[in-house]
Structure formats: structure tokens, C-alpha cells
C-alpha atoms as a PDB file:
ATOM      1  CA  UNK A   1       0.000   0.000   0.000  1.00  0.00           C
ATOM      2  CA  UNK A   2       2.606   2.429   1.044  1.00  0.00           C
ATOM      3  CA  UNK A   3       4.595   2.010  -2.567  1.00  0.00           C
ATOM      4  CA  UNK A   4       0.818   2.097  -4.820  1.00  0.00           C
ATOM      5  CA  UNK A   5       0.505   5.687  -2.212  1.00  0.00           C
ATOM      6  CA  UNK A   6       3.915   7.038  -2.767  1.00  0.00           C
ATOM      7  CA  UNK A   7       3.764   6.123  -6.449  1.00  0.00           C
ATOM      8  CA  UNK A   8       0.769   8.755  -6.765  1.00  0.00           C
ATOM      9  CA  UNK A   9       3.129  11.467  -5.178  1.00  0.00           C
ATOM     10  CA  UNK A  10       6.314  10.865  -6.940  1.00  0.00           C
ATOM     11  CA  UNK A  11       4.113  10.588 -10.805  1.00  0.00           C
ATOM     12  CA  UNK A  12       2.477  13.552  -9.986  1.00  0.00           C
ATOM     13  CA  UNK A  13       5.560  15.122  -9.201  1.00  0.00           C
ATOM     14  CA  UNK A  14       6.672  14.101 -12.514  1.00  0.00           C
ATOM     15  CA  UNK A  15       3.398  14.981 -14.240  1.00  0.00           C
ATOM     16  CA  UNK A  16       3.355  18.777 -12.604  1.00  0.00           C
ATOM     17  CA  UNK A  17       7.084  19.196 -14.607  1.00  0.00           C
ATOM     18  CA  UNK A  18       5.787  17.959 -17.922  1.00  0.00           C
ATOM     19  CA  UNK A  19       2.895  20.137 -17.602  1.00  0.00           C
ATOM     20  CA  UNK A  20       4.918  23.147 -15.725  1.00  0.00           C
ATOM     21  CA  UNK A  21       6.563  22.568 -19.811  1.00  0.00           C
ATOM     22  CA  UNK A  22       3.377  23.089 -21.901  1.00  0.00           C
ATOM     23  CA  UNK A  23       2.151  25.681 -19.719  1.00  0.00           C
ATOM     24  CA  UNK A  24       5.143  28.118 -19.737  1.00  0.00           C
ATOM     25  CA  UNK A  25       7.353  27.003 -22.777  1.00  0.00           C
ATOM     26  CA  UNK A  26       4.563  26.139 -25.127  1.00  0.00           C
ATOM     27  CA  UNK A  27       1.121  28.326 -23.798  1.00  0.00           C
ATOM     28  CA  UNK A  28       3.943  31.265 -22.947  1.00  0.00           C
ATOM     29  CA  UNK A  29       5.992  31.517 -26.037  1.00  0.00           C
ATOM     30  CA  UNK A  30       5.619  35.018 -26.603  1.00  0.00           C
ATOM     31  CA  UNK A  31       6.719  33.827 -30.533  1.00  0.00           C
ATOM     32  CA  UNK A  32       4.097  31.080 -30.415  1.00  0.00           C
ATOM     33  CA  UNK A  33       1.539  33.508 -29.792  1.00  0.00           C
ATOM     34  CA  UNK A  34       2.198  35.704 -32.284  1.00  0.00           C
ATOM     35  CA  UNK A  35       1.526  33.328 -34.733  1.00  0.00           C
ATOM     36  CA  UNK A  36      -1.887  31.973 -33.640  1.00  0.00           C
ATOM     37  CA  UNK A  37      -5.252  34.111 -33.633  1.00  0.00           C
ATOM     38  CA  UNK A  38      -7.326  34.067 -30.509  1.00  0.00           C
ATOM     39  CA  UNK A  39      -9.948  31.321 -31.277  1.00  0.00           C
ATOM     40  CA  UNK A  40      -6.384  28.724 -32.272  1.00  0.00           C
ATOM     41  CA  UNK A  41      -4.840  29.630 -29.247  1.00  0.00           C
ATOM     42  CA  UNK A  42      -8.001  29.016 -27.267  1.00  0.00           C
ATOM     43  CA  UNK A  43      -8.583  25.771 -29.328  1.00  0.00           C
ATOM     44  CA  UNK A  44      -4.903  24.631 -28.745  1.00  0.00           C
ATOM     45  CA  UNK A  45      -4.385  25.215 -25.545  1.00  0.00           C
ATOM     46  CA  UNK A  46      -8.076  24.769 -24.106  1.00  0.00           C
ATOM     47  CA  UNK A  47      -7.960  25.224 -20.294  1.00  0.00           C
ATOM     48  CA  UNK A  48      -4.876  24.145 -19.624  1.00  0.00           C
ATOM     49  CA  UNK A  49      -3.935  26.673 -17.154  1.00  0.00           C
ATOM     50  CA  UNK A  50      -7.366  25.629 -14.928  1.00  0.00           C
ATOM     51  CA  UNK A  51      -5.842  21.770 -15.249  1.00  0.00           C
ATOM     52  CA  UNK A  52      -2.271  23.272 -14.124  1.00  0.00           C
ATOM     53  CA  UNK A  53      -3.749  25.046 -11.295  1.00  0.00           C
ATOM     54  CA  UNK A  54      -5.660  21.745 -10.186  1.00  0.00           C
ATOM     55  CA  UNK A  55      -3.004  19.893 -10.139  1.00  0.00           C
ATOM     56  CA  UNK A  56      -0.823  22.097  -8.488  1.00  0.00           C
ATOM     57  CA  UNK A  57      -3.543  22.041  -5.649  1.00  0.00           C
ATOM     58  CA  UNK A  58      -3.553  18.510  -5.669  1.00  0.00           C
ATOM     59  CA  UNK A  59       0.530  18.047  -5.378  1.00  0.00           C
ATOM     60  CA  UNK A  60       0.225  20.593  -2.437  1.00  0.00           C
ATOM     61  CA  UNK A  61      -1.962  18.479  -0.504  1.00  0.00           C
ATOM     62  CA  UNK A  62      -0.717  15.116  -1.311  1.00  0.00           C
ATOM     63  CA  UNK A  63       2.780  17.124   0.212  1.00  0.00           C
ATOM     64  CA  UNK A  64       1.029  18.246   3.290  1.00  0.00           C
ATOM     65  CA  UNK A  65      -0.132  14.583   4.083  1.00  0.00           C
ATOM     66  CA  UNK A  66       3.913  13.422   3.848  1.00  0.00           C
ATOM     67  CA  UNK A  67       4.812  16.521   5.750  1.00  0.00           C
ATOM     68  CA  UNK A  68       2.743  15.102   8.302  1.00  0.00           C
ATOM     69  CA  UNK A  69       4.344  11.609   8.407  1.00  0.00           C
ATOM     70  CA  UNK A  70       6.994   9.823   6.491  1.00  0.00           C
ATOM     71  CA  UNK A  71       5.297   6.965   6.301  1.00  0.00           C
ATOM     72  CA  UNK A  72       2.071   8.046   4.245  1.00  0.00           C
ATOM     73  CA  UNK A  73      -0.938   6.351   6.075  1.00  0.00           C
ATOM     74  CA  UNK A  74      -3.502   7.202   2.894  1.00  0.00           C
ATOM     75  CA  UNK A  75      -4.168   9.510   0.222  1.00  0.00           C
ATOM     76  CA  UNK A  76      -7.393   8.486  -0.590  1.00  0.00           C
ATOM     77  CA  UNK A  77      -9.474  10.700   1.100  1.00  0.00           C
ATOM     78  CA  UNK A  78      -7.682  13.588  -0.782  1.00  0.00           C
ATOM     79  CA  UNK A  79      -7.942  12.230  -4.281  1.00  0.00           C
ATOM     80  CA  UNK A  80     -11.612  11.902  -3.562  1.00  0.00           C
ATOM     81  CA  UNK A  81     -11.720  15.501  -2.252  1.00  0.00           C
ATOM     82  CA  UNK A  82      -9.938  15.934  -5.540  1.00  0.00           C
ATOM     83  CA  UNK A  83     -12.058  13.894  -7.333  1.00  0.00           C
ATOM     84  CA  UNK A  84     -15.540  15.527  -6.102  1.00  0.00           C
ATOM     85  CA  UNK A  85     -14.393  19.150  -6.417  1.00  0.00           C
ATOM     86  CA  UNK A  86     -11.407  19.645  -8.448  1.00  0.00           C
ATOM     87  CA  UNK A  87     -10.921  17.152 -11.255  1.00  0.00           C
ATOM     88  CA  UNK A  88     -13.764  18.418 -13.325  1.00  0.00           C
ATOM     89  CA  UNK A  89     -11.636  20.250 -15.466  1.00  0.00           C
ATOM     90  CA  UNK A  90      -9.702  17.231 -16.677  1.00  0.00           C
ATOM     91  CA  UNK A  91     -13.143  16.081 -18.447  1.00  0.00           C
ATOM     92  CA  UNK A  92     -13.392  19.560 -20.123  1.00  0.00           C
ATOM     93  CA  UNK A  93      -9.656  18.973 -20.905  1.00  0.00           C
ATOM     94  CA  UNK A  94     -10.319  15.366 -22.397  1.00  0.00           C
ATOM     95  CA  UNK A  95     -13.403  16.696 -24.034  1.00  0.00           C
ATOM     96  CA  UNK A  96     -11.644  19.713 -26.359  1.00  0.00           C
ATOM     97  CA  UNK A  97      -8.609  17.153 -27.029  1.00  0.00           C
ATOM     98  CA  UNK A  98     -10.350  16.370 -30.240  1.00  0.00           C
ATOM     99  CA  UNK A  99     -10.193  19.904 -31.028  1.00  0.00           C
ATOM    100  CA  UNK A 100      -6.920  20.375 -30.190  1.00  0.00           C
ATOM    101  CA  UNK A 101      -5.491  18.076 -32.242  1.00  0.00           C
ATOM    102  CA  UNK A 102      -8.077  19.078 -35.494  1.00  0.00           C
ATOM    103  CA  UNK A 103      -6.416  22.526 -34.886  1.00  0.00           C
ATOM    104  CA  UNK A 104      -2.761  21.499 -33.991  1.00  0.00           C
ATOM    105  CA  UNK A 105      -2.692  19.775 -37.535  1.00  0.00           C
ATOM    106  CA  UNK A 106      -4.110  22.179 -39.328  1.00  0.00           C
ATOM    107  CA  UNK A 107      -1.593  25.486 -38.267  1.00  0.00           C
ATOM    108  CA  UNK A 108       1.400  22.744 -38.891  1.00  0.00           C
ATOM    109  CA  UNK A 109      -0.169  22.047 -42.464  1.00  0.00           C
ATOM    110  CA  UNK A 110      -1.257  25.582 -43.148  1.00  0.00           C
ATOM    111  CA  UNK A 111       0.518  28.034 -40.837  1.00  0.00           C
ATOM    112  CA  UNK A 112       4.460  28.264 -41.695  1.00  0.00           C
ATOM    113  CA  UNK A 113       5.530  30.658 -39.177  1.00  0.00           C
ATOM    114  CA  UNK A 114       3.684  28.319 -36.661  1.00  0.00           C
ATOM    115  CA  UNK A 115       4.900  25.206 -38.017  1.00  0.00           C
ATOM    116  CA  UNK A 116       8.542  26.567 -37.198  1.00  0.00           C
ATOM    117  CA  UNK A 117       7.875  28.210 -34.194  1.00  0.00           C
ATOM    118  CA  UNK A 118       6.903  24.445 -32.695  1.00  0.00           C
ATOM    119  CA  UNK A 119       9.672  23.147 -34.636  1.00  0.00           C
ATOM    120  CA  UNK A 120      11.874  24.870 -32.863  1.00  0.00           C
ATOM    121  CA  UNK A 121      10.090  24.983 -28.942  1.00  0.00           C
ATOM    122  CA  UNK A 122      10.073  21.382 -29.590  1.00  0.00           C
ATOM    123  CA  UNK A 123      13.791  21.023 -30.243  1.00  0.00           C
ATOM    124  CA  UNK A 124      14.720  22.407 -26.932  1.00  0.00           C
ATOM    125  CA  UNK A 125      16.102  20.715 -23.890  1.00  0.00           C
ATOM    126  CA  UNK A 126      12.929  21.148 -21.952  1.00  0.00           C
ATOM    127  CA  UNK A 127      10.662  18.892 -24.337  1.00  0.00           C
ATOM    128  CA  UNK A 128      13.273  16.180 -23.890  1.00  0.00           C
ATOM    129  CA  UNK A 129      12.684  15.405 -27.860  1.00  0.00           C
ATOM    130  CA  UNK A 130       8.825  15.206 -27.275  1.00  0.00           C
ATOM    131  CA  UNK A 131       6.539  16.319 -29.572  1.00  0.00           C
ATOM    132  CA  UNK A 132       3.957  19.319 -28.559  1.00  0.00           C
ATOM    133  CA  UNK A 133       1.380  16.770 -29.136  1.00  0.00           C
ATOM    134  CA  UNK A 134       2.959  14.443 -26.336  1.00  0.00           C
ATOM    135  CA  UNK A 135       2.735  17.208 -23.888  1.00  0.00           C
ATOM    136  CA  UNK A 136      -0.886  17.802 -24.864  1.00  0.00           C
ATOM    137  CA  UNK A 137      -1.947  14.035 -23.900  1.00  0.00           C
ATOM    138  CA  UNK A 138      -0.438  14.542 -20.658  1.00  0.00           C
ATOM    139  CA  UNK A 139      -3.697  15.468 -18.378  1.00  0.00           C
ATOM    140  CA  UNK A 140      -5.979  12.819 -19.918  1.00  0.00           C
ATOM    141  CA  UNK A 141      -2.770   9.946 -18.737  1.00  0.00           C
ATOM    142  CA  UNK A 142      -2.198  11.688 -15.772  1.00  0.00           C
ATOM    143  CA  UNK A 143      -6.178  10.937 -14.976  1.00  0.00           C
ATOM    144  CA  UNK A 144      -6.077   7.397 -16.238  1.00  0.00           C
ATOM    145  CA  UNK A 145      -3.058   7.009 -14.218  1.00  0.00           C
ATOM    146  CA  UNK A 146      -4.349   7.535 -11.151  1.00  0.00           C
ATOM    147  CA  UNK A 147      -7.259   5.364 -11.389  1.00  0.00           C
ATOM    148  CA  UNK A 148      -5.432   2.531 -11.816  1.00  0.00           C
ATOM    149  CA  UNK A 149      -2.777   3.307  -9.208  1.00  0.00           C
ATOM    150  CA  UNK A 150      -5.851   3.915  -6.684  1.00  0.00           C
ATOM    151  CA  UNK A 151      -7.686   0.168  -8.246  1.00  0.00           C
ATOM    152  CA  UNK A 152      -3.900  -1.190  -7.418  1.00  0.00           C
ATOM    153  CA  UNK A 153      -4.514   0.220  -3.728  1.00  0.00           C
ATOM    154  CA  UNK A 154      -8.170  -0.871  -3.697  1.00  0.00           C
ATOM    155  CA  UNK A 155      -7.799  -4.355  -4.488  1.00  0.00           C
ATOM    156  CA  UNK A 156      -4.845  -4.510  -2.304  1.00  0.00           C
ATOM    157  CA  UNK A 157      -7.213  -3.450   0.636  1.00  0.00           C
ATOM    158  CA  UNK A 158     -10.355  -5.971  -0.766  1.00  0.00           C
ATOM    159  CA  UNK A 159      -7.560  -9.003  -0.783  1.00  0.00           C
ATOM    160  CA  UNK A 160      -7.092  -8.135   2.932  1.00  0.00           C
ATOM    161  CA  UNK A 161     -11.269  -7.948   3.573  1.00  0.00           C
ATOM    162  CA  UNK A 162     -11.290  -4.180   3.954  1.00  0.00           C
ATOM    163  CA  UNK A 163     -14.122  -2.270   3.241  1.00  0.00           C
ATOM    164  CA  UNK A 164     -12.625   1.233   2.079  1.00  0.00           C
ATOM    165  CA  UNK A 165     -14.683   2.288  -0.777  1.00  0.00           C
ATOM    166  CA  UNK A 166     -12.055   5.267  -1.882  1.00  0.00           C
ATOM    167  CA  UNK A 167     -12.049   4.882  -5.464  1.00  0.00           C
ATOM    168  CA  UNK A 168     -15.725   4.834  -6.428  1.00  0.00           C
ATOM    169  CA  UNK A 169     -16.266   8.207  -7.320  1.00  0.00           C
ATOM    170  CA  UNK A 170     -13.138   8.555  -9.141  1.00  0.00           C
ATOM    171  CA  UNK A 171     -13.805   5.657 -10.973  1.00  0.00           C
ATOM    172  CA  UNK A 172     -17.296   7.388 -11.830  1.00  0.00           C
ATOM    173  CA  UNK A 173     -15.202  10.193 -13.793  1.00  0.00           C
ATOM    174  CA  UNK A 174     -12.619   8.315 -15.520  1.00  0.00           C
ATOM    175  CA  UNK A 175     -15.272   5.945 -17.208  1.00  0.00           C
ATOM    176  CA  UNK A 176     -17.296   9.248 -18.242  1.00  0.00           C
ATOM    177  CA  UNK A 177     -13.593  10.567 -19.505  1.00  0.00           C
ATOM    178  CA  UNK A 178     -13.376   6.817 -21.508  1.00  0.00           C
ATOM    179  CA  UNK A 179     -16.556   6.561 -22.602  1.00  0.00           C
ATOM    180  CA  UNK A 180     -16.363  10.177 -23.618  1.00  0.00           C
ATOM    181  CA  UNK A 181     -13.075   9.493 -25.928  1.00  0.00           C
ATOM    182  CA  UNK A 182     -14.944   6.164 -27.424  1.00  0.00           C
ATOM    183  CA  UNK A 183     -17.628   8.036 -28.546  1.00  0.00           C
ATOM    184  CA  UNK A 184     -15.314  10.905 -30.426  1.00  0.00           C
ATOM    185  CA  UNK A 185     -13.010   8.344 -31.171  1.00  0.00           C
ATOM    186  CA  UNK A 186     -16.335   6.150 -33.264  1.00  0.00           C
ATOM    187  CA  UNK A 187     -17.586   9.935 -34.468  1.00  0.00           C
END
């Protein structure tokens, strides 16, 4: 249990710095910007900065609960707190991805001065030699992620006849997040 908990911490971690990368290399490339027109930009970057703010939230509090011991007793009460009031904005995220991606391959087919722009963001140290489009993906993993690290936990805790029902309502917006993709994914 205490690996599945500290798993969520340190990949979140991890996620926040991917993210902390679209958000100010990508979403504040002063160049970028200049090449897009408002409704792209709003299309490309959808509401990313609500989803960065989220999960900065979430970090914070998943810190707070090691600050208070090193051994982490559970984080499941705060990825449900997560879950009922915060996460939201990962479905709105998940549900303009198809947009996204429409408009991110139309300015690299039709824009030049954005196509090199990205190019050239995408060539620096930061990205690691990932694509913008990798970066984009990285909320609707980060969500899937979690659910299964939390169904890890949970059947953990049903194998030992507990009766810690953590993961239901999460579990509730992932599946709306999946079913949501199948059904663009079919249109």
C-alpha cells in the first residue's frame, strides 16, 4: 500500500514538470503567440492553465499529508476531495482534445511561421525530444493514471477484507472521460 501511495506522489511530481513545460514554454511563447489568432490559441491550448492550477492544488496536498508523516498512512481521502471538487476540469480537458489536435494539424499544415515556431520549442532541452502533441496528452494519462494506481490500492485493501470504498467516485469520472473518448473516437 505504502509504494501504490507514494507512487501517486512521486508521478504527480513528474506529471506537474511535464505540464509546468506546456504551460510556460509552449502556452507562454511570446513567438508562439504571435503566430496563432485568438480562437487557435483558445482551441490549442483549451484550459490548460485551470488543469495546471488543479493539479498544483492537488501536489500541495498530497505534500502536506507526507509533511505530516513519512510513512504516508492514505491519500485516498484527498484524491476523492480531488475527485468531487477539483478534477472536473480534466473532463473539459479530455473533451476539447479532439479539437486540439483538429487545430494542432491544421496550423502545422497551413501556418508556416507556426509550423517553425513548434519546430523549434520542440527542439529544446525542456521537451526532452517530445513532440507538442505528447505534452498535450499529458492530463488525460495523468487521470487514467491515477485510477489505476488507486484500483492497485483498492484491491490490495479488498484481498485483505477491507471495506474502504475510496475509489468509487473517481472511478465514476474516468469511465465518463473513456466513454467520452470512445464516442469521439467512433464519431
Amino acid at each position: 500500500i505504502q509504494e501504490s501511495m507514494f507512487e501517486v506522489l512521486t508521478s504527480e511530481a513528474s506529471y506537474l514538470r511535464s505540464l509546468r513545460v506546456l504551460k510556460d514554454h509552449f502556452l507562454g511563447s511570446r513567438e508562439l503567440n504571435e503566430t496563432l489568432v485568438i480562437h487557435d490559441r483558445r482551441a490549442l491550448f483549451s484550459n490548460l492553465l485551470q488543469v495546471y492550477e488543479v493539479s498544483e492544488r492537488f501536489i500541495g496536498d498530497l505534500l502536506k499529508r507526507v509533511d505530516e508523516s513519512v510513512v504516508i498512512s492514505d491519500v485516498c481521502d484527498i484524491i476523492y476531495e480531488h475527485s468531487e471538487n477539483h478534477f472536473s476540469v480534466f473532463i473539459d480537458y479530455v473533451r476539447n482534445q479532439q479539437y486540439q489536435e483538429k487545430t494542432y494539424s491544421r496550423l502545422m499544415e497551413s501556418n508556416r511561421d507556426f509550423s517553425l515556431v513548434m519546430r523549434r520549442l520542440e527542439s529544446s532541452p525542456l521537451c526532452k525530444h517530445l513532440p507538442f502533441t505528447s505534452f498535450m496528452l499529458l492530463p488525460f494519462q495523468r487521470i487514467t493514471r491515477i485510477k489505476i494506481l488507486i484500483q492497485v490500492r483498492y484491491l490490495y485493501i479488498l484481498l485483505m477484507f477491507s471495506k474502504n470504498t475510496c475509489s468509487s467516485n473517481f472511478s465514476i469520472k474516468c469511465e465518463m472521460i473513456r466513454q467520452y473518448r470512445l464516442g469521439t473516437q467512433t464519431a
